[in-house]
Protein backbone atom coordinates (compact mmCIF):
# COMPACT_ATOMS: atom_id res chain seq x y z
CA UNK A 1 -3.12 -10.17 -7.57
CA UNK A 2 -4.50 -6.74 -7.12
CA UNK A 3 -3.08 -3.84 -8.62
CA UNK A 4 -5.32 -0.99 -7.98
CA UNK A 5 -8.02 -0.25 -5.07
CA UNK A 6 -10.34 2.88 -5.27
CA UNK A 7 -13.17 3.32 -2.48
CA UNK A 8 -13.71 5.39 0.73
CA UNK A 9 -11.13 5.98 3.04
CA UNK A 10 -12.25 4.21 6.48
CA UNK A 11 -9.51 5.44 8.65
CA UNK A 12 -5.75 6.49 8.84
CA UNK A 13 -3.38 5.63 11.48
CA UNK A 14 -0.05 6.92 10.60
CA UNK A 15 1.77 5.31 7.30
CA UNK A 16 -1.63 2.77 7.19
CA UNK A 17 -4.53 3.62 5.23
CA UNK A 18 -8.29 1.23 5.64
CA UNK A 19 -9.78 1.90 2.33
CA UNK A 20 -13.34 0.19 1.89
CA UNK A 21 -14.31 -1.10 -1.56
CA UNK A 22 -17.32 -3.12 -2.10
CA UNK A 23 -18.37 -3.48 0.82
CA UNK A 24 -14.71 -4.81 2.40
CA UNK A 25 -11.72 -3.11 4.27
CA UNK A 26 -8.46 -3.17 3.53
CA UNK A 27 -5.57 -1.97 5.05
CA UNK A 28 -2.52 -0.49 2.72
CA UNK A 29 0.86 0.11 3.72
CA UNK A 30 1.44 3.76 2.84
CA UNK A 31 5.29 5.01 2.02
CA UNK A 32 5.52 7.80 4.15
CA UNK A 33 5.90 10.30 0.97
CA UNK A 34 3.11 8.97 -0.44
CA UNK A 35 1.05 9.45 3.22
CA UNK A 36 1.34 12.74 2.36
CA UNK A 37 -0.62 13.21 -0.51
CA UNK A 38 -3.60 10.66 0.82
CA UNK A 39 -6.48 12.32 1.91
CA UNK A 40 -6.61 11.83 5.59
CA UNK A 41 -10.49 12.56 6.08
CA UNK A 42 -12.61 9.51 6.88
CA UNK A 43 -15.25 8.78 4.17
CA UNK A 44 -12.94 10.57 1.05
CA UNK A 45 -12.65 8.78 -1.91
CA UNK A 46 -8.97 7.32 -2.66
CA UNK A 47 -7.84 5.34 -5.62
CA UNK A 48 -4.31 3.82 -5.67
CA UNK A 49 -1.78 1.26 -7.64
CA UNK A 50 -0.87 -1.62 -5.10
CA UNK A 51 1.41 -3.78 -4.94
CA UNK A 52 0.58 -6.84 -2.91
CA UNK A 53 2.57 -9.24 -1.03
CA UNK A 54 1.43 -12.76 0.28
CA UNK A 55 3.50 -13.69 3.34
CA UNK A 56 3.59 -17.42 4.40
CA UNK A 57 3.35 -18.77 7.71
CA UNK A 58 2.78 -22.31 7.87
CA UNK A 59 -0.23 -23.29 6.38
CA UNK A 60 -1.75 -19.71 6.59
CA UNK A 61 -1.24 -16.73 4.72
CA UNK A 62 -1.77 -12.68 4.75
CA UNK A 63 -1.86 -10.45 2.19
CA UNK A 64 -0.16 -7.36 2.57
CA UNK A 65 -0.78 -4.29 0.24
CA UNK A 66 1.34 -1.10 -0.05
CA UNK A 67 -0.39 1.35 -1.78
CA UNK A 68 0.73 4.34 -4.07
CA UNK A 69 -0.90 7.25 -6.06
CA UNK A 70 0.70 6.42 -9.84
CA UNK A 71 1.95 3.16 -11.48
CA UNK A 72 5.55 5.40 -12.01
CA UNK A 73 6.11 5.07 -8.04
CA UNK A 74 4.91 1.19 -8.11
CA UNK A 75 7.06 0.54 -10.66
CA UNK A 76 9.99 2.42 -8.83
CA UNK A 77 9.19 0.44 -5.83
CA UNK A 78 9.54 -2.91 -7.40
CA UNK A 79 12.68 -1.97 -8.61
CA UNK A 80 13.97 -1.41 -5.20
CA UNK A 81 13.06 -4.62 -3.88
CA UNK A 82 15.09 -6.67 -6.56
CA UNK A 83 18.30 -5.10 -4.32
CA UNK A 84 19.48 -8.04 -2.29
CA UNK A 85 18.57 -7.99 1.40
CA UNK A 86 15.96 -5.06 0.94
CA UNK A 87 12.69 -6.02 1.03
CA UNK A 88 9.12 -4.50 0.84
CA UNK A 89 8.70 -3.16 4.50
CA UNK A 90 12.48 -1.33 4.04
CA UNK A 91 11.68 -0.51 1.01
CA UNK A 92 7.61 1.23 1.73
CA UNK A 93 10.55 3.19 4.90
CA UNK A 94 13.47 4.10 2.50
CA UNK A 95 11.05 4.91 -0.71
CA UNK A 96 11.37 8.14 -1.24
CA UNK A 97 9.62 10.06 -4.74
């Protein structure tokens, strides 16, 4: 799995970042504390800690990566999806640093 991503910021469209690295896009799920302290100007450089999430469907997949600006707010994060019945998307909507 991926744990960071650094590149230049594609485009933002409220808590969803497109970062491009190598050559690829990806979007990242931003907490909306952390949205705040992403650039927001197409073409700046961004470098984050991820935390990805495959979800199943069938015989398909997608990976979903919420992004964050230290491994402290990752790690904070993962703690707060180990609480029964919250999971990632509540938790990127509740986190709160």
């Amino acid at each position: 799995m991926f744990s960071r991503i650094s590149g230049a910021l594609v485009e933002r469209s409220g808590e969803a970042a497109v970062i491009e690295a190598n050559g690829l896009g990806y979007e990242v799920i931003l907490p909306p504390c952390i949205a705040e302290k992403v650039p927001s100007a197409p073409g700046e450089r961004v470098a984050l800690e991820i935390y990805s999430v495959v979800n199943l469907d069938g015989n398909s997949g997608r990976f979903t990566y919420y992004g964050f600006t230290n491994a402290i707010e990752r790690e904070f994060f993962e703690a707060l999806i180990t609480v029964a019945s919250i999971g990632p998307r509540s938790a990127a909507r509740a986190f709160s640093a």
